[in-house]
Protein backbone atom coordinates (compact mmCIF):
# COMPACT_ATOMS: atom_id res chain seq x y z
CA UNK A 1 273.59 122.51 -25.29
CA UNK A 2 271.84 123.70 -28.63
CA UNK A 3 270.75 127.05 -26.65
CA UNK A 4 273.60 128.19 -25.03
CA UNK A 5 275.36 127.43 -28.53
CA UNK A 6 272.78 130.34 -29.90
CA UNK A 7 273.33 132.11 -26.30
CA UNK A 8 277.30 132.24 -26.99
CA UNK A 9 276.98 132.95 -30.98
CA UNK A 10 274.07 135.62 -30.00
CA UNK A 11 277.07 137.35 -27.93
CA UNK A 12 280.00 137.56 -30.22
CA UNK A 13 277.61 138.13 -33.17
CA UNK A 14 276.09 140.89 -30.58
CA UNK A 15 279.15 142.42 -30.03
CA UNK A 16 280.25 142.58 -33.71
CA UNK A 17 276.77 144.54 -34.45
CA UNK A 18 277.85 146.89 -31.52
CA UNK A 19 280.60 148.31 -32.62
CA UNK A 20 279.13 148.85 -36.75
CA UNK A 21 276.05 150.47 -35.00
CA UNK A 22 278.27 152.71 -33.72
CA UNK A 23 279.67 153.80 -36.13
CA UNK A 24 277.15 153.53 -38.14
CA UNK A 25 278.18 151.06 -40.57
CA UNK A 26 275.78 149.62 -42.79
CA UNK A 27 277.27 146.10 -42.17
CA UNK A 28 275.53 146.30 -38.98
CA UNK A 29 272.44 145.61 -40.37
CA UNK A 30 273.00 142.00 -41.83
CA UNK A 31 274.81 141.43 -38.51
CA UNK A 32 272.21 142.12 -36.49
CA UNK A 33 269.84 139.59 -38.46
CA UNK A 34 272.17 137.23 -37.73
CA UNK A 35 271.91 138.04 -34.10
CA UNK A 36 268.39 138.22 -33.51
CA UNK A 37 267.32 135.20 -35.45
CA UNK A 38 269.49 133.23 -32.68
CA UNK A 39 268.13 135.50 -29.97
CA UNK A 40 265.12 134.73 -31.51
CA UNK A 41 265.36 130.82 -31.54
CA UNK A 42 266.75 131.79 -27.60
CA UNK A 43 263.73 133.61 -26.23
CA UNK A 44 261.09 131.24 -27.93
CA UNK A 45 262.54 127.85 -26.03
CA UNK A 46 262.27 130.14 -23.01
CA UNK A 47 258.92 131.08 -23.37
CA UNK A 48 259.64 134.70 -23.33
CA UNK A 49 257.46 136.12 -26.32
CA UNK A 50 257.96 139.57 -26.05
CA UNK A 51 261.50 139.09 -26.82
CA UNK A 52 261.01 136.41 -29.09
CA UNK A 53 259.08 139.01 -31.48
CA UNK A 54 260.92 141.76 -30.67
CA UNK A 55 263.62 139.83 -32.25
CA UNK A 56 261.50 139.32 -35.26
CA UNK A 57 260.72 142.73 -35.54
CA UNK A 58 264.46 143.76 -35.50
CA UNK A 59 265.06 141.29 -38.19
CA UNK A 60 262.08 143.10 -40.50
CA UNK A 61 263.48 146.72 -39.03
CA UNK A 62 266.88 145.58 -40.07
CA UNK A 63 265.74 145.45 -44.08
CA UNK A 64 264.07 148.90 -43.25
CA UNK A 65 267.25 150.41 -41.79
CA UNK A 66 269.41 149.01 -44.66
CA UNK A 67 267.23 151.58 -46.97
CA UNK A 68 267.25 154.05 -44.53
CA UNK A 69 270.67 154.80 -44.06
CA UNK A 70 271.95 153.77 -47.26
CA UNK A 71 269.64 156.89 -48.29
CA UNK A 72 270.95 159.42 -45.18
CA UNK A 73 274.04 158.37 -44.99
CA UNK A 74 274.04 160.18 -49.19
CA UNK A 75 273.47 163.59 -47.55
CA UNK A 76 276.32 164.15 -45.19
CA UNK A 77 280.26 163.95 -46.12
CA UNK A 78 282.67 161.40 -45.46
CA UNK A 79 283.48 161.14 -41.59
CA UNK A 80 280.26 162.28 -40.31
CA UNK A 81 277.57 160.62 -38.69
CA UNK A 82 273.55 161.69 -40.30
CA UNK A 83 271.27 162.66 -38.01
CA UNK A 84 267.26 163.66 -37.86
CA UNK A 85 265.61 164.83 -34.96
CA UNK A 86 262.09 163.60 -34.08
CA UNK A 87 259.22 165.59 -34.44
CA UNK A 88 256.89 166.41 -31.43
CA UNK A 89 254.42 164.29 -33.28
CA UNK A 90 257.08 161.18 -33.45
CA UNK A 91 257.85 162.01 -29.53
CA UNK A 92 254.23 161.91 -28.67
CA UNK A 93 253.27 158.80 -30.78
CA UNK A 94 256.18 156.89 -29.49
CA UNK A 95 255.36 157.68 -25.64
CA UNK A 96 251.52 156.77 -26.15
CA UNK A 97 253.08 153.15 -27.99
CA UNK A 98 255.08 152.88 -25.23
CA UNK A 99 251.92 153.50 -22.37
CA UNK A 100 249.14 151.56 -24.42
CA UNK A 101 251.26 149.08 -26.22
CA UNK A 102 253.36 148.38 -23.56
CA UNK A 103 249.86 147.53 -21.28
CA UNK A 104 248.64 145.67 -24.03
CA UNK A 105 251.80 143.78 -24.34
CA UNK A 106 251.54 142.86 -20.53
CA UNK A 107 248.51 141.77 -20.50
CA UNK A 108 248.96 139.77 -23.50
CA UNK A 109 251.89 137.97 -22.24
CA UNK A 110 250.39 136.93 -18.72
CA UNK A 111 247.60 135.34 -21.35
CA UNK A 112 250.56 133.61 -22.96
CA UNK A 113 251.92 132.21 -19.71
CA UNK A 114 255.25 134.47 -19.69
CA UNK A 115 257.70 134.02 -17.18
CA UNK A 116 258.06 137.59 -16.35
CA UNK A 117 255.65 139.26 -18.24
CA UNK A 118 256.02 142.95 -16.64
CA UNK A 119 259.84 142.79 -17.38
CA UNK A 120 259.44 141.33 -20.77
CA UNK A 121 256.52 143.68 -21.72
CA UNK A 122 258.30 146.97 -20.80
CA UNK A 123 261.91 145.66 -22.45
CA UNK A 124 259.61 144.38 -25.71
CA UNK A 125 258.19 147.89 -26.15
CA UNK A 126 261.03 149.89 -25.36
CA UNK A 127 262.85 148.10 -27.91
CA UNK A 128 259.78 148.59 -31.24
CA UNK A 129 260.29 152.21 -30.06
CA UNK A 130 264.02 152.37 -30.05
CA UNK A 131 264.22 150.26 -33.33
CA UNK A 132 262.57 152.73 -34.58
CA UNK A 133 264.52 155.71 -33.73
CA UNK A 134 267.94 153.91 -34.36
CA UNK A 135 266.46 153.20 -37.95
CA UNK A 136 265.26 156.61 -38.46
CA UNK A 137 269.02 157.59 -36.74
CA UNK A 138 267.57 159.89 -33.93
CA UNK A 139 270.33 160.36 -31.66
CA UNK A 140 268.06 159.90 -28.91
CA UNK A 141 267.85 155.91 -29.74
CA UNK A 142 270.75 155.59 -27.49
CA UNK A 143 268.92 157.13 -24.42
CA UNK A 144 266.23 154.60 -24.90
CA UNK A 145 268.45 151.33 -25.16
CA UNK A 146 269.88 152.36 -22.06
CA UNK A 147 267.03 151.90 -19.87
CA UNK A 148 266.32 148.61 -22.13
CA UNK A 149 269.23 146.84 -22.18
CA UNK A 150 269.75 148.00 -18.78
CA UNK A 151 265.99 145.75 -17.57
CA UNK A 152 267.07 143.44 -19.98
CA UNK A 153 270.22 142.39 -17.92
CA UNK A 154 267.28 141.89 -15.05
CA UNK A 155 265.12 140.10 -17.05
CA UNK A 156 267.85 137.63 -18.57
CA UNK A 157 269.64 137.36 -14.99
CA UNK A 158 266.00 136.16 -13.44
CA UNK A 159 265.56 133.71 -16.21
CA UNK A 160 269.21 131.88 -16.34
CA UNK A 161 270.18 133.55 -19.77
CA UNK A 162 273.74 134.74 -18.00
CA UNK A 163 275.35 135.12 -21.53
CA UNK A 164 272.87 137.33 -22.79
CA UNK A 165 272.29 139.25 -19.80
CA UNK A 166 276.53 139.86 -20.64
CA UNK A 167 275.74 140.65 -24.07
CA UNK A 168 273.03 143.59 -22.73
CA UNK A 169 275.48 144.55 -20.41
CA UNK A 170 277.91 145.93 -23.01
CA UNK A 171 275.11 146.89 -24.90
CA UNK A 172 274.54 149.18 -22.03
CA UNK A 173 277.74 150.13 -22.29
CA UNK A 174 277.69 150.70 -26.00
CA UNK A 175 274.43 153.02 -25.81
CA UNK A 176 276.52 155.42 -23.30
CA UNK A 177 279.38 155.48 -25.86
CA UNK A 178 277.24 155.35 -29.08
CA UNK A 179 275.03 158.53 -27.34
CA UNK A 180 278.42 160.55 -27.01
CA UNK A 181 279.90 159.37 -30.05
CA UNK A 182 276.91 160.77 -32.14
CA UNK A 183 276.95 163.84 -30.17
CA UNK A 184 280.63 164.59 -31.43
CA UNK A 185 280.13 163.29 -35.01
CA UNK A 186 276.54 163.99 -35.76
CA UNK A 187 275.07 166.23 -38.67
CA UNK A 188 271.48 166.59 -38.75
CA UNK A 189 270.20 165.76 -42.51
């Protein structure tokens, strides 16, 4: 009863953090710790550790991002959205973390006894690498949860977590209207 509790909270609280990522509020940020250290508690009686740390790691990224955009968000005026664009060095590093982390992460997890350790591997990585752009607001984040949240749903289904495959369902959603929203408001800093 506890879990689905942290499921249902892990939604709403989900959905909240949606709509200030957005539009790029900074309130998003203690939101979203909020959110993940349920999702957190979630994963971890379900055995699925990827998840479980990648929640972890969104609650450190979340202090990061606070700085981050507190500091971009200075350098554009009122109404816009701030934008960088990833180097080819960024794009490069991030696909090689994504190839040799993500096979590290797999093989890790089968160690660890995961459930689904393919499905939880790829959605772990994809998620330190699109952390990482949303933090450093690369508008190209959004392209990234899409196929995440998008295998999450999968993953979640195959495990019994219906509410939070719901939650990554509008978080789908969300990516596809964050992505254009950007496009329409975005100044690169």
């Amino acid at each position: 009863m506890f879990l689905k509790v942290l499921e249902i909270f892990t939604l709403i609280s989900g959905l909240i953090y949606v709509w200030l990522q957005v539009r790029q509020s900074n309130w998003m940020w203690p939101v979203d710790i909020l959110s993940c250290v349920a999702a957190a508690i979630t994963y971890f009686a379900g055995h699925l550790w990827a998840n479980f740390g990648l929640n972890v790691y969104y609650i450190l990224m979340a202090f990061w991002g606070m700085y981050a955009w507190l500091r971009d968000s200075r350098k554009v005026e009122e109404g816009e959205l701030h934008l960088n664009k990833p180097t080819k060095r960024i794009c490069i590093i991030s696909i090689l973390i994504v190839l040799i982390g993500g096979t590290a992460l797999i093989q890790t997890l089968r160690i660890l006894g995961d459930p689904a350790p393919v499905m939880d591997g790829i959605v772990g990585i994809l998620g330190v690498v699109g952390c990482w752009w949303l933090a450093n607001s690369y508008i190209e984040n959004w392209l990234i949860w899409i196929v995440a949240d998008s295998l999450t749903i999968i993953l979640c289904l195959t495990q019994g977590l219906y509410w939070l495959a719901g939650l990554s369902a509008v978080y789908v959603a969300a990516a596809v209207w964050g992505y254009r929203h950007w496009l329409r408001l975005g100044k690169y800093v």
